[in-house]
PDB file of N, CA and C in Angstrom:
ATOM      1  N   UNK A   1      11.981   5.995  14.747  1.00  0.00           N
ATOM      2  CA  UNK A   1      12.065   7.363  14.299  1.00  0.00           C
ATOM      3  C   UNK A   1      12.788   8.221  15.337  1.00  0.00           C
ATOM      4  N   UNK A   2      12.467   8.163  16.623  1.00  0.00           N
ATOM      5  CA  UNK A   2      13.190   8.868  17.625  1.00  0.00           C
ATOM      6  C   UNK A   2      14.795   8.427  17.910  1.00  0.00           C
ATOM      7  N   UNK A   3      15.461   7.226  16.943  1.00  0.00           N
ATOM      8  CA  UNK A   3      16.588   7.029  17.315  1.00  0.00           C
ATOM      9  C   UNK A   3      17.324   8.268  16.047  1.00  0.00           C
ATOM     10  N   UNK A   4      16.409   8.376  15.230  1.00  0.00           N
ATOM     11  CA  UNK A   4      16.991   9.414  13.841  1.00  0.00           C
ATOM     12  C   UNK A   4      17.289  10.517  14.484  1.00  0.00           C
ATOM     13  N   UNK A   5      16.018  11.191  15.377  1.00  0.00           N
ATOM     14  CA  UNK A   5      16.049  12.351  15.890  1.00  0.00           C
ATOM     15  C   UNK A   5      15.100  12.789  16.881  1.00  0.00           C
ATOM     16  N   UNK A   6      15.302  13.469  17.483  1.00  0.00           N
ATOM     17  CA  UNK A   6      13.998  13.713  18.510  1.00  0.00           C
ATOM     18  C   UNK A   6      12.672  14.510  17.688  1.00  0.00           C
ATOM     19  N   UNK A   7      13.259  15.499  16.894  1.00  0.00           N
ATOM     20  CA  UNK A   7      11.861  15.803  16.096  1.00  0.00           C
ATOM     21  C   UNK A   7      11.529  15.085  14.843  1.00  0.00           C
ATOM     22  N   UNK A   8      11.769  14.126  14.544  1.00  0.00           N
ATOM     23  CA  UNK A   8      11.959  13.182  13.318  1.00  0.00           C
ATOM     24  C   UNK A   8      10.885  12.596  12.891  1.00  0.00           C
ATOM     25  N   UNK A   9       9.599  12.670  14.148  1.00  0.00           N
ATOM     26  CA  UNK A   9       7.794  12.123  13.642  1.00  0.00           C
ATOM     27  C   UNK A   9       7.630  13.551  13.153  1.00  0.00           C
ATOM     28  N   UNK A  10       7.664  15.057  14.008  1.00  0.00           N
ATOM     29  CA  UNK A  10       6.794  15.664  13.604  1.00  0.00           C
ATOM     30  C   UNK A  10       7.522  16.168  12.176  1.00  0.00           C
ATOM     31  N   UNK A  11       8.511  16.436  11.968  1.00  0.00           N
ATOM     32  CA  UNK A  11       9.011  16.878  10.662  1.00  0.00           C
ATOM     33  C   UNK A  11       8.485  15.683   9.470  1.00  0.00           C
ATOM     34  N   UNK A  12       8.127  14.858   9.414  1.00  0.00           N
ATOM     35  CA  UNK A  12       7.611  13.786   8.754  1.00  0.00           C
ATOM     36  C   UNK A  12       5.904  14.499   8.545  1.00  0.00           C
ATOM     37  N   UNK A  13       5.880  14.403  10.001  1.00  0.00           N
ATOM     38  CA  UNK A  13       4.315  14.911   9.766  1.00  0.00           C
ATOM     39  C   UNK A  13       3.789  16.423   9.624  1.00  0.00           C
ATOM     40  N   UNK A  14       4.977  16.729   9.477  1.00  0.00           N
ATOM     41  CA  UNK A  14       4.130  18.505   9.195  1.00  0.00           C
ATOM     42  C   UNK A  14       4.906  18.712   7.730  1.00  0.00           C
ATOM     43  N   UNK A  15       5.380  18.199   7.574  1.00  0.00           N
ATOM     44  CA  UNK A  15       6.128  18.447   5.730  1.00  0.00           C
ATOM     45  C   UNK A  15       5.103  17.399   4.873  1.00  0.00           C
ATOM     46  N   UNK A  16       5.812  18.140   3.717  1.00  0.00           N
ATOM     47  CA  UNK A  16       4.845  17.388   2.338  1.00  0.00           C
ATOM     48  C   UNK A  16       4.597  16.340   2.416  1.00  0.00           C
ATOM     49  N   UNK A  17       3.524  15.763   1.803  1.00  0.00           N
ATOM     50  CA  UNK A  17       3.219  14.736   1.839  1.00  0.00           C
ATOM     51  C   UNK A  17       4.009  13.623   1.034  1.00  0.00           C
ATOM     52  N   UNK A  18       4.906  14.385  -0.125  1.00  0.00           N
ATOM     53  CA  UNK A  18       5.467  13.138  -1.103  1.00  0.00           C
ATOM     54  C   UNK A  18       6.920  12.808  -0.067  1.00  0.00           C
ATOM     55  N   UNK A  19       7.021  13.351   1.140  1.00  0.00           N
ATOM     56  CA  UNK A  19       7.996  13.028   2.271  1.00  0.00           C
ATOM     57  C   UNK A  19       7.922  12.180   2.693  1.00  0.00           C
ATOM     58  N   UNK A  20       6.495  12.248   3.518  1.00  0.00           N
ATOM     59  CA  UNK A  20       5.913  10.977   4.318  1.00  0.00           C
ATOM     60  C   UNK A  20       5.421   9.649   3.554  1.00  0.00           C
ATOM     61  N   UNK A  21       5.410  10.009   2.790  1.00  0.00           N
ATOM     62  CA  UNK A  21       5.222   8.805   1.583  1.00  0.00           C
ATOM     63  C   UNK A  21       6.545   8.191   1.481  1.00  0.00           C
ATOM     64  N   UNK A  22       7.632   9.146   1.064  1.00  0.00           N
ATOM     65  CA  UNK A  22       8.513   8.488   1.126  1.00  0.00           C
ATOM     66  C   UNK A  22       9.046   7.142   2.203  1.00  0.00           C
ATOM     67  N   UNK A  23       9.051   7.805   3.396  1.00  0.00           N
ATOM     68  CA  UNK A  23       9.213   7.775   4.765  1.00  0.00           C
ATOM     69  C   UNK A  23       8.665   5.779   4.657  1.00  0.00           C
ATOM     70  N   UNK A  24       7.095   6.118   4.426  1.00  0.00           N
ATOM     71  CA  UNK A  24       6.598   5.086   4.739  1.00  0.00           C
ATOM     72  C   UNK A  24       6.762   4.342   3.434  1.00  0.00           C
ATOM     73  N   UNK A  25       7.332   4.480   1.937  1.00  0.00           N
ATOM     74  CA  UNK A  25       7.454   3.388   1.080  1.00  0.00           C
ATOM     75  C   UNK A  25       9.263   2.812   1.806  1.00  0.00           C
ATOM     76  N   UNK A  26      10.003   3.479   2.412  1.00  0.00           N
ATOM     77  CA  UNK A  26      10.987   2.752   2.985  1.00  0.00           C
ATOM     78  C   UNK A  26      10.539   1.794   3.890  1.00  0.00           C
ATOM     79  N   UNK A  27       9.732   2.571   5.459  1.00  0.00           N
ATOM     80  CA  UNK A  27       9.590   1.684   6.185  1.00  0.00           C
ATOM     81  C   UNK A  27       8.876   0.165   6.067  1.00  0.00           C
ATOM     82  N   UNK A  28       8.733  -0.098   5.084  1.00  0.00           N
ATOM     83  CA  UNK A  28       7.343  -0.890   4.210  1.00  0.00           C
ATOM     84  C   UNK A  28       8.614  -1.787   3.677  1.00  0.00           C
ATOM     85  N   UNK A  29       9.287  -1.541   2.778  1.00  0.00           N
ATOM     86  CA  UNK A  29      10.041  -2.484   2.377  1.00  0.00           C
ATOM     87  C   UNK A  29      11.382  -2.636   3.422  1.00  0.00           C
ATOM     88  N   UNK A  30      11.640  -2.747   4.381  1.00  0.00           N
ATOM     89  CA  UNK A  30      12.419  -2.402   5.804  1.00  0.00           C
ATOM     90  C   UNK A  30      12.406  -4.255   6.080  1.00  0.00           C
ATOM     91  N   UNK A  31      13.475  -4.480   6.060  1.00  0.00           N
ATOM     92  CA  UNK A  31      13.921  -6.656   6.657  1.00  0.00           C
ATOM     93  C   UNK A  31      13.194  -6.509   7.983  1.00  0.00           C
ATOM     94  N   UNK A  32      12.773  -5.818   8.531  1.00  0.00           N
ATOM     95  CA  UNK A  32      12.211  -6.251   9.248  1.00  0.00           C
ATOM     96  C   UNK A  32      10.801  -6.187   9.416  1.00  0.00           C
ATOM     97  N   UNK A  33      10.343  -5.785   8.217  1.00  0.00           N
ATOM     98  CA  UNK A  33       8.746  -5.652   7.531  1.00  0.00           C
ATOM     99  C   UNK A  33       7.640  -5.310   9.079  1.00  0.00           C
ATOM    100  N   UNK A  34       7.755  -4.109   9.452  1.00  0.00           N
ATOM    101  CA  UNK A  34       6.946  -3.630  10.568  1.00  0.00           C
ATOM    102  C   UNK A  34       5.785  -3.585   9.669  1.00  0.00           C
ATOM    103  N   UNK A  35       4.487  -3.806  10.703  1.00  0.00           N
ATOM    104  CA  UNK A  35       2.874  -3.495   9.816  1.00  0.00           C
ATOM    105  C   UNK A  35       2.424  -2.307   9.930  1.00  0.00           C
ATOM    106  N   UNK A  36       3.374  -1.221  10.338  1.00  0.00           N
ATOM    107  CA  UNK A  36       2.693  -0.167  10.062  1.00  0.00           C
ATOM    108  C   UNK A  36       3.334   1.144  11.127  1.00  0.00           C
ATOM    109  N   UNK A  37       2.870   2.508  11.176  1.00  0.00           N
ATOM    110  CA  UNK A  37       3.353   3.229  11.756  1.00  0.00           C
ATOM    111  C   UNK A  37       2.824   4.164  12.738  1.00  0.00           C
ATOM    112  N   UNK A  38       3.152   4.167  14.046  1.00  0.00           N
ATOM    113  CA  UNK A  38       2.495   5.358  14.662  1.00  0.00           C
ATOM    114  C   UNK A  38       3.097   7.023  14.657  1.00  0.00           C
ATOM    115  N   UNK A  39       2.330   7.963  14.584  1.00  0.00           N
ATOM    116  CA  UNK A  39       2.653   9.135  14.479  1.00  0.00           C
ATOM    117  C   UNK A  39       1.574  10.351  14.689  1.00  0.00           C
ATOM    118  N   UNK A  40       2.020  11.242  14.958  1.00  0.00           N
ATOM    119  CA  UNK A  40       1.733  12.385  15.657  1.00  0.00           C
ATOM    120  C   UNK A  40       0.480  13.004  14.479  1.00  0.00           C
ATOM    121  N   UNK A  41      -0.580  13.023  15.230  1.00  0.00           N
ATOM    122  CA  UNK A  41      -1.775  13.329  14.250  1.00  0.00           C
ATOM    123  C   UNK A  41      -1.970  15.099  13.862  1.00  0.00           C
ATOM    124  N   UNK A  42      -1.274  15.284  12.547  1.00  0.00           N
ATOM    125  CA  UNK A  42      -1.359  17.020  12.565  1.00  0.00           C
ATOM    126  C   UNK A  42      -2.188  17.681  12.700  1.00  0.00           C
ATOM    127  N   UNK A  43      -3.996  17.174  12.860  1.00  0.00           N
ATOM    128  CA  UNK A  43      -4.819  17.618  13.201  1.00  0.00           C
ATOM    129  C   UNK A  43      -4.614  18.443  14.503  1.00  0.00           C
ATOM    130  N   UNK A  44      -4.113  16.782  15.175  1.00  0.00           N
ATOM    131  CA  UNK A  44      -4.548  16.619  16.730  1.00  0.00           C
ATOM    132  C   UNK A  44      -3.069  16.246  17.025  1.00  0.00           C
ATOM    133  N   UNK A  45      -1.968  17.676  17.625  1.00  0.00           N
ATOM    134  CA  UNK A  45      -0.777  16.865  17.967  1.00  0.00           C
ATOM    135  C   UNK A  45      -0.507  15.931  19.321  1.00  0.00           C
ATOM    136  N   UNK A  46      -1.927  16.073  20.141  1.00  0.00           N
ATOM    137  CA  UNK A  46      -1.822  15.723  21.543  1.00  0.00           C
ATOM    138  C   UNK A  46      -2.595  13.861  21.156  1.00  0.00           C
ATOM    139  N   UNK A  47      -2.605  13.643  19.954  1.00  0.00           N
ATOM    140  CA  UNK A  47      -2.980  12.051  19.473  1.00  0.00           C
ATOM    141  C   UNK A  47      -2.761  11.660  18.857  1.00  0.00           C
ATOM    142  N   UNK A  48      -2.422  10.327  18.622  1.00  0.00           N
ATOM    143  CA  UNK A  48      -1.454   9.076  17.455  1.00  0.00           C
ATOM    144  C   UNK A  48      -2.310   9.184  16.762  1.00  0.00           C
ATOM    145  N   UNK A  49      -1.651   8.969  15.550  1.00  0.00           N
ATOM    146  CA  UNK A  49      -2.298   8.272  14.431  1.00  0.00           C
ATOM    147  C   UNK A  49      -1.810   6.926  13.981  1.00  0.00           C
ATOM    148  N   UNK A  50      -2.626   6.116  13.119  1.00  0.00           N
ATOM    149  CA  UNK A  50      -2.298   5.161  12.687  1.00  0.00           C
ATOM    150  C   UNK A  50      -1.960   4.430  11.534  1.00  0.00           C
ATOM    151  N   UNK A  51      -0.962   4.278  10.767  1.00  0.00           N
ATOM    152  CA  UNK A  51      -1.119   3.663   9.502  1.00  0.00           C
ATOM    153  C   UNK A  51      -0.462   2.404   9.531  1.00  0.00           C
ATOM    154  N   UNK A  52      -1.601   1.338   8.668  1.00  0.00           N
ATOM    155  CA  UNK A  52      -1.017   0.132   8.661  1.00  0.00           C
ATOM    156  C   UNK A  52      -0.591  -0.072   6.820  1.00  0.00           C
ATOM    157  N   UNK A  53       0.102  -0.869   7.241  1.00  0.00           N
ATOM    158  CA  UNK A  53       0.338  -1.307   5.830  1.00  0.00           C
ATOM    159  C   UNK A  53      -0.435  -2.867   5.094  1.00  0.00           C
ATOM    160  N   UNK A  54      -0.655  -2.909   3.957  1.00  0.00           N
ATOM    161  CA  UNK A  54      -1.219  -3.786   3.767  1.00  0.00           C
ATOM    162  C   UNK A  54      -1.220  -5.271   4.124  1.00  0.00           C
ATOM    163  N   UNK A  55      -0.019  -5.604   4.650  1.00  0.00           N
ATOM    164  CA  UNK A  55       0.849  -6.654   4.831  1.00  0.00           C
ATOM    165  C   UNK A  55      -0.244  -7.368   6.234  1.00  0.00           C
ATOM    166  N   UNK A  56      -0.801  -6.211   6.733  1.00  0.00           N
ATOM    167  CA  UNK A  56      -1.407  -6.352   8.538  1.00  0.00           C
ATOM    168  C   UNK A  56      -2.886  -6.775   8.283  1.00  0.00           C
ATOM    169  N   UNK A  57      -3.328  -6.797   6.896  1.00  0.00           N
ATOM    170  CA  UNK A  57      -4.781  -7.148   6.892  1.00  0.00           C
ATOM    171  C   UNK A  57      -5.272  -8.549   7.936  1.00  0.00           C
ATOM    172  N   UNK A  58      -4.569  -9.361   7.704  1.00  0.00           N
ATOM    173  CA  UNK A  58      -5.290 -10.400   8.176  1.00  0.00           C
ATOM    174  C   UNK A  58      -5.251 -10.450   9.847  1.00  0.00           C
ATOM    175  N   UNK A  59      -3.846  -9.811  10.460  1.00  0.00           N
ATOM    176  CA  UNK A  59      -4.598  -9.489  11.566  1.00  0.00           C
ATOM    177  C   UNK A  59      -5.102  -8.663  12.442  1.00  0.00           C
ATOM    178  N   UNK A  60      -5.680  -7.724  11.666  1.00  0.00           N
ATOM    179  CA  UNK A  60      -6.206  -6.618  11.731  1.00  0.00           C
ATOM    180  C   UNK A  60      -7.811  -6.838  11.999  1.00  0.00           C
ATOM    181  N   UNK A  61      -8.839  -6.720  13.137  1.00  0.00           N
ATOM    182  CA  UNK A  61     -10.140  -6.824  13.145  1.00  0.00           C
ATOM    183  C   UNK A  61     -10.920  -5.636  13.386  1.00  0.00           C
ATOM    184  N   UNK A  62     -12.205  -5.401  12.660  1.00  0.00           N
ATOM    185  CA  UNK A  62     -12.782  -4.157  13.346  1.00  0.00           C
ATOM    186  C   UNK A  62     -13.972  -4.573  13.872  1.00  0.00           C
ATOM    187  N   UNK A  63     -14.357  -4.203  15.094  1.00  0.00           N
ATOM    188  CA  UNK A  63     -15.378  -4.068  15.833  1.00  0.00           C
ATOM    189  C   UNK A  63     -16.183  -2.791  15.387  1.00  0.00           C
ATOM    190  N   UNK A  64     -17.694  -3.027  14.290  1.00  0.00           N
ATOM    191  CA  UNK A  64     -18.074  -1.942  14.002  1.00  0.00           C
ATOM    192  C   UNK A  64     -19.612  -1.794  14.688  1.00  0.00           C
ATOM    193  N   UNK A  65     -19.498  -2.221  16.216  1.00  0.00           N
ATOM    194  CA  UNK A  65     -20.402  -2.389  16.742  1.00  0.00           C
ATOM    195  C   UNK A  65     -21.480  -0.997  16.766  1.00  0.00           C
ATOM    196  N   UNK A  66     -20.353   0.484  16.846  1.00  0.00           N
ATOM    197  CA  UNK A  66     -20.892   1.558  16.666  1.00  0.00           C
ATOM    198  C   UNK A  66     -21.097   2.032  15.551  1.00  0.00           C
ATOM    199  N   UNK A  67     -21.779   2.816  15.325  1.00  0.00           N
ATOM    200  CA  UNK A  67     -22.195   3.671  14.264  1.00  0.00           C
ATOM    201  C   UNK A  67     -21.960   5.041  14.059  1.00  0.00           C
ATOM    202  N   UNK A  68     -20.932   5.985  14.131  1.00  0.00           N
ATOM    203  CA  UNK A  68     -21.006   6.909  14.638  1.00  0.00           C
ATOM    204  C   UNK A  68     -22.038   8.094  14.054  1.00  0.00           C
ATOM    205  N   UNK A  69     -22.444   7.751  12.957  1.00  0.00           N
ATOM    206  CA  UNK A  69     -23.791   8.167  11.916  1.00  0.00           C
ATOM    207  C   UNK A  69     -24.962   8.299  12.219  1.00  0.00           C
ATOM    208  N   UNK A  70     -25.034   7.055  13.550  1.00  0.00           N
ATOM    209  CA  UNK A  70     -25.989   7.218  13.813  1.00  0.00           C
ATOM    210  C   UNK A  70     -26.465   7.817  15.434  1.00  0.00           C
ATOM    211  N   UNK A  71     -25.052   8.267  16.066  1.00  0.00           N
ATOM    212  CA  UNK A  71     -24.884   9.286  17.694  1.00  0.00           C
ATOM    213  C   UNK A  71     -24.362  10.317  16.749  1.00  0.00           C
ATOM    214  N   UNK A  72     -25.659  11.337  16.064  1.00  0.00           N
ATOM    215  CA  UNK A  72     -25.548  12.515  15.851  1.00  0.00           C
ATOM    216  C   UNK A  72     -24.758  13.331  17.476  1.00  0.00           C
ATOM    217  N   UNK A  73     -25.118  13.172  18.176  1.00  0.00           N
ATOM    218  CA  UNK A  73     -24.579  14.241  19.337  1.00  0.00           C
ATOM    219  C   UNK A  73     -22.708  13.686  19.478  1.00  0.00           C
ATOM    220  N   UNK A  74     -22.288  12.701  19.702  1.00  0.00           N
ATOM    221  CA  UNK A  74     -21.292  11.797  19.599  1.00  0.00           C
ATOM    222  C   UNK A  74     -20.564  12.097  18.678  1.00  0.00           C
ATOM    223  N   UNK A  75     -20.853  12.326  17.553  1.00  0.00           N
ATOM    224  CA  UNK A  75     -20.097  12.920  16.021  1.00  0.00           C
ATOM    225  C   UNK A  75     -19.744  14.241  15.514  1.00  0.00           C
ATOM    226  N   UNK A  76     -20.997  14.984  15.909  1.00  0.00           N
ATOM    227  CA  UNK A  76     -21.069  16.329  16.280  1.00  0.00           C
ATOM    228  C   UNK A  76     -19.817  16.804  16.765  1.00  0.00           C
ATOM    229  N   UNK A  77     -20.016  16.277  18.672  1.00  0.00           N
ATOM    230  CA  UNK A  77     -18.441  16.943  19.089  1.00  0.00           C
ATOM    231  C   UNK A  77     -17.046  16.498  19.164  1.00  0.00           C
ATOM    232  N   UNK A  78     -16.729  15.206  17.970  1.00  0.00           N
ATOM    233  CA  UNK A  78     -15.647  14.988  17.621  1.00  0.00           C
ATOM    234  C   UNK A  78     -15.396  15.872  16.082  1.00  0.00           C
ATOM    235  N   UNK A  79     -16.399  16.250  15.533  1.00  0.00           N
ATOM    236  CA  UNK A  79     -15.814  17.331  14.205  1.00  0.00           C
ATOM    237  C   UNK A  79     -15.950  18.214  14.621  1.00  0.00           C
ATOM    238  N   UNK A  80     -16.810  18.971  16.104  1.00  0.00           N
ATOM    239  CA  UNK A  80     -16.663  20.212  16.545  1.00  0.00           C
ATOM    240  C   UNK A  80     -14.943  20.675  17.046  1.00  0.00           C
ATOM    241  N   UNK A  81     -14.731  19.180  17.982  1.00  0.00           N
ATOM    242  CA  UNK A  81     -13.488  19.298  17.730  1.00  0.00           C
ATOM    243  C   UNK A  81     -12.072  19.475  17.394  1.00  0.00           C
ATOM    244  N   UNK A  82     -12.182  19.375  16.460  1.00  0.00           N
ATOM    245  CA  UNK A  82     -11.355  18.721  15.133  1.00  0.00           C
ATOM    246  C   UNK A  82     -11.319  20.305  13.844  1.00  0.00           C
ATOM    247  N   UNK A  83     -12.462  20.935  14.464  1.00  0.00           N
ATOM    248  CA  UNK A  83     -13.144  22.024  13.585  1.00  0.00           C
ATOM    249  C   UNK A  83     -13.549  21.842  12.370  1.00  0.00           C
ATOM    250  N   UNK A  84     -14.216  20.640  12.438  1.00  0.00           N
ATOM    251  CA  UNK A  84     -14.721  19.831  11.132  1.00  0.00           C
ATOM    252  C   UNK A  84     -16.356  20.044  11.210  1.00  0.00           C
ATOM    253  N   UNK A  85     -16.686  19.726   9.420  1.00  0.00           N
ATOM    254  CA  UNK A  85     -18.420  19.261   9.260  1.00  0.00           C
ATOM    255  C   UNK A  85     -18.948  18.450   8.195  1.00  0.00           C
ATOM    256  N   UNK A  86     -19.765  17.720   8.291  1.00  0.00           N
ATOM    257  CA  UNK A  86     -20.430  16.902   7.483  1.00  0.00           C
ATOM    258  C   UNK A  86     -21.141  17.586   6.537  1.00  0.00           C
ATOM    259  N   UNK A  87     -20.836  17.600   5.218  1.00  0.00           N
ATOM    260  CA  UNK A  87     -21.741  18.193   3.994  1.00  0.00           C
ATOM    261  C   UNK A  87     -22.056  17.440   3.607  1.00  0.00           C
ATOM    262  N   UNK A  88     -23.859  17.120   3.158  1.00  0.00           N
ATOM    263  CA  UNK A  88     -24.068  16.131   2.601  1.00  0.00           C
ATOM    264  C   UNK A  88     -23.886  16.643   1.061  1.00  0.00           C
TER     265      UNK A  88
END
């Protein structure tokens, strides 16, 4: 993306979404079939985000050793963060 342009993640990531869709139904069918994409989280521009594409399942593992459901204090100040909240 940075050989397109230097602002070429965040204009991806701060425009519409049927953009970035676009973006990523190219990079997806791309000869050189990458598993997925990093980019600038519009929440959070100071952190990546991640999208994989389906292609990466198998080697893809999650360690769901944590719970974050269950470190109420832990969860708390990542949506305090974020300026988020849990409605049940």
């Amino acid at each position: 993306m940075k050989r397109l342009s230097a602002d070429a993640d965040s204009r991806i990531g701060d425009g519409p979404l049927t953009v970035s869709q676009r973006w990523a139904a190219m990079h997806w069918a791309h000869p050189d079939q990458p598993d997925g994409l990093i980019y600038l989280a519009r929440n959070a521009p100071d952190h990546r985000s991640l999208a994989l594409f389906d292609r990466a399942a198998d080697a893809v593992a999650a360690d769901c050793a944590e719970n974050l459901l269950l470190d109420w204090a832990r969860l708390g100040s990542i949506l305090e963060h974020f300026g988020c909240a849990v409605i049940p």
